[in-house]
Protein backbone atom coordinates (compact mmCIF):
# COMPACT_ATOMS: atom_id res chain seq x y z
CA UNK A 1 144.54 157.96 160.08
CA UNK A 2 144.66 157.49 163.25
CA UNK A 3 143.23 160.57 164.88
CA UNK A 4 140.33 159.70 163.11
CA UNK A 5 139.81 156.76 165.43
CA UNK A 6 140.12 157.88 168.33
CA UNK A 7 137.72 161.30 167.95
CA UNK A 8 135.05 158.39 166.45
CA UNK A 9 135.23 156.10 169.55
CA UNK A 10 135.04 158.95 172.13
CA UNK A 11 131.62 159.88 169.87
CA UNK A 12 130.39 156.79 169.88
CA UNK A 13 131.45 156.39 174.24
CA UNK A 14 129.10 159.76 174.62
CA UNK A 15 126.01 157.97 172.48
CA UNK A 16 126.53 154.89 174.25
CA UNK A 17 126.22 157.16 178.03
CA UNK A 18 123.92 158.98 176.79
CA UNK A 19 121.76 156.06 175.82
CA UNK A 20 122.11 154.75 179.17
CA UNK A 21 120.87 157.90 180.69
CA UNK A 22 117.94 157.73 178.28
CA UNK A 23 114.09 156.76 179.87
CA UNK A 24 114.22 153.92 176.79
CA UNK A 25 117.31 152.27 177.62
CA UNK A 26 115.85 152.09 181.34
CA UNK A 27 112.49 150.54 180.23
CA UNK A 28 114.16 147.88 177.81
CA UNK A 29 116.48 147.25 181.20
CA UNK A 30 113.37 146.33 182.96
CA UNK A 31 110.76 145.59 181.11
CA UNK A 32 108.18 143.65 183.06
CA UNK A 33 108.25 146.40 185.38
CA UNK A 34 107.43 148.63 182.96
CA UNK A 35 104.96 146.97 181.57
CA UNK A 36 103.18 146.97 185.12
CA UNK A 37 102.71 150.19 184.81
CA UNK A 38 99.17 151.77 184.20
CA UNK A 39 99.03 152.75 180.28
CA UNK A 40 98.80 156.80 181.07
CA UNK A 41 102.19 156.43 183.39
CA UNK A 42 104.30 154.11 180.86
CA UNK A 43 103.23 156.92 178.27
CA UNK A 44 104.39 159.87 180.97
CA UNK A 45 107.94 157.42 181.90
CA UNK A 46 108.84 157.74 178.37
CA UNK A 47 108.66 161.00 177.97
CA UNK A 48 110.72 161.61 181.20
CA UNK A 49 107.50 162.90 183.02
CA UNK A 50 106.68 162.04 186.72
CA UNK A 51 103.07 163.25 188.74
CA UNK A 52 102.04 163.24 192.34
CA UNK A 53 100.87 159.79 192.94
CA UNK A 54 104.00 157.88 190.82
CA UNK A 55 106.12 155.67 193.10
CA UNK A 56 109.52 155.32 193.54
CA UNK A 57 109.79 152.67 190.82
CA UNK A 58 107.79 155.13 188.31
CA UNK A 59 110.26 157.76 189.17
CA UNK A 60 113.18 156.26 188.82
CA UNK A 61 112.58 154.24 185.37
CA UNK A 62 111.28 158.18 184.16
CA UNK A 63 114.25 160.43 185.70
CA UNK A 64 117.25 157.42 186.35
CA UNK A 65 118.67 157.52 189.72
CA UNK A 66 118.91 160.64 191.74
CA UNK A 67 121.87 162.35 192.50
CA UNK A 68 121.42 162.95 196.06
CA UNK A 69 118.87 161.53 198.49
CA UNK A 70 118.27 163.14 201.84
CA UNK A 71 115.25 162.85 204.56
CA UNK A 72 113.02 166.01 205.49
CA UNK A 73 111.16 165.86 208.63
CA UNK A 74 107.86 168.01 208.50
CA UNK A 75 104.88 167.98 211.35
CA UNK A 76 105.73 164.58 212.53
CA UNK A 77 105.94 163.21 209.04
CA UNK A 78 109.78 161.91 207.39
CA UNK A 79 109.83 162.69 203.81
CA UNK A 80 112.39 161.09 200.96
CA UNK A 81 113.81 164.00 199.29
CA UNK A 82 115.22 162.85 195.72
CA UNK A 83 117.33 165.74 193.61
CA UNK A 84 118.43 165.72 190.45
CA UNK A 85 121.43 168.26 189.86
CA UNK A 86 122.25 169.96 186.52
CA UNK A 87 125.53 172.32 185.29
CA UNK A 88 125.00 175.47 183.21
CA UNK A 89 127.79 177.58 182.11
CA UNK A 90 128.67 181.49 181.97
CA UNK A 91 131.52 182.88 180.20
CA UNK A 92 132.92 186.00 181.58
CA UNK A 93 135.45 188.19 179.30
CA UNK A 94 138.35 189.53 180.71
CA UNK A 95 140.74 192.58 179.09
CA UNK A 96 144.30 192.28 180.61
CA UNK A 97 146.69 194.66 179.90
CA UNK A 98 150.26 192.63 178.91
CA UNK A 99 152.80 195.14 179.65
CA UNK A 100 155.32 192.91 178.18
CA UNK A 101 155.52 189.91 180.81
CA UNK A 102 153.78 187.08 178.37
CA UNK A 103 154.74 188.92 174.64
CA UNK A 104 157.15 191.30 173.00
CA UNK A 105 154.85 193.69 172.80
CA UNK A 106 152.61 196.05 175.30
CA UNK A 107 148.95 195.02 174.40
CA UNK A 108 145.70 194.50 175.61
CA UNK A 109 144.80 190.56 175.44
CA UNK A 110 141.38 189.27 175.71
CA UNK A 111 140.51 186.62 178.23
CA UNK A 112 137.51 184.43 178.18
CA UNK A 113 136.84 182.68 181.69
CA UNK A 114 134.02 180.12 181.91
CA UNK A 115 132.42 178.99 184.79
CA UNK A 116 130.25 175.60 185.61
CA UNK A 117 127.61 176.58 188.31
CA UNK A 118 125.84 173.20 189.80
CA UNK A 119 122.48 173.45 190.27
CA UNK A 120 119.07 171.32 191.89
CA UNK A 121 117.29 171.19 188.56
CA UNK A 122 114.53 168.84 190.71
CA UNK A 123 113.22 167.59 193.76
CA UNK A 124 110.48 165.04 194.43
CA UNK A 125 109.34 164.30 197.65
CA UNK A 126 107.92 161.01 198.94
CA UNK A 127 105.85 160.20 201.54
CA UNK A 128 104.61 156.33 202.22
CA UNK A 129 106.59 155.67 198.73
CA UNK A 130 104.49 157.73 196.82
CA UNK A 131 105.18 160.98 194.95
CA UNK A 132 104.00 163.65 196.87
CA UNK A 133 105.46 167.57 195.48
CA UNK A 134 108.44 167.92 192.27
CA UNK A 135 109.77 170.79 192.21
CA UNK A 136 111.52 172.08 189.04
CA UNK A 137 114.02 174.93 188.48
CA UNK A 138 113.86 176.37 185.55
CA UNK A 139 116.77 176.65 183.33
């Protein structure tokens, strides 16, 4: 009985983060803000969308906070540089031959390996606050 609780709670943790993470849960966080919003960008902030022209508050109630924030000088001109960083995974299969070190027997054993590879899923550039280029990878 009790491994059931404990599997149910960590679900229930990952909703909870995941709803925290969610463009919704942002918005009902802040909602005046939101609502200050012109009716074509609150429609874009839910769905997680951002244009040339949003702000930094547009941005970040659409995306959440960026993961790393760096300045680009170009012609004069310093630039905010927000990324967003994603994970995707390989899995690479190994055949080892056991010649009797980890079994009784001499066999071949199969080895699956997987790998996380970080990744800038998106940048967005600001200049004088305002959205200026997003770049997306695509994954």
């Amino acid at each position: 009985m009790k491994r059931f609780y404990l599997p149910s709670a960590l679900v229930i943790l990952s909703l909870a983060l995941a709803a925290c993470a969610s463009p919704e849960r942002r918005i009902a966080k802040n909602p005046e803000l939101f609502e200050s919003f012109p009716l074509e960008v609150q429609e874009n902030v839910r769905q997680g969308i951002i244009q040339i022209g949003y702000d930094r508050d547009m941005v970040r109630m659409a995306l959440g906070d960026p993961d790393r924030i760096s300045t680009l000088r170009r012609e004069g001109e310093e630039l905010q540089v927000w990324t967003y960083t994603g994970v995707y995974h390989t899995t690479e299969t190994y055949r080892v031959r056991d010649f009797g070190r980890f079994s009784t027997m001499d066999q071949n054993i199969v080895v699956d390996r997987t790998r996380q590879h970080p990744y800038d899923r998106m940048r967005v550039e600001f200049e004088n606050g305002k959205v200026i280029a997003v770049e997306q990878a695509e994954r």
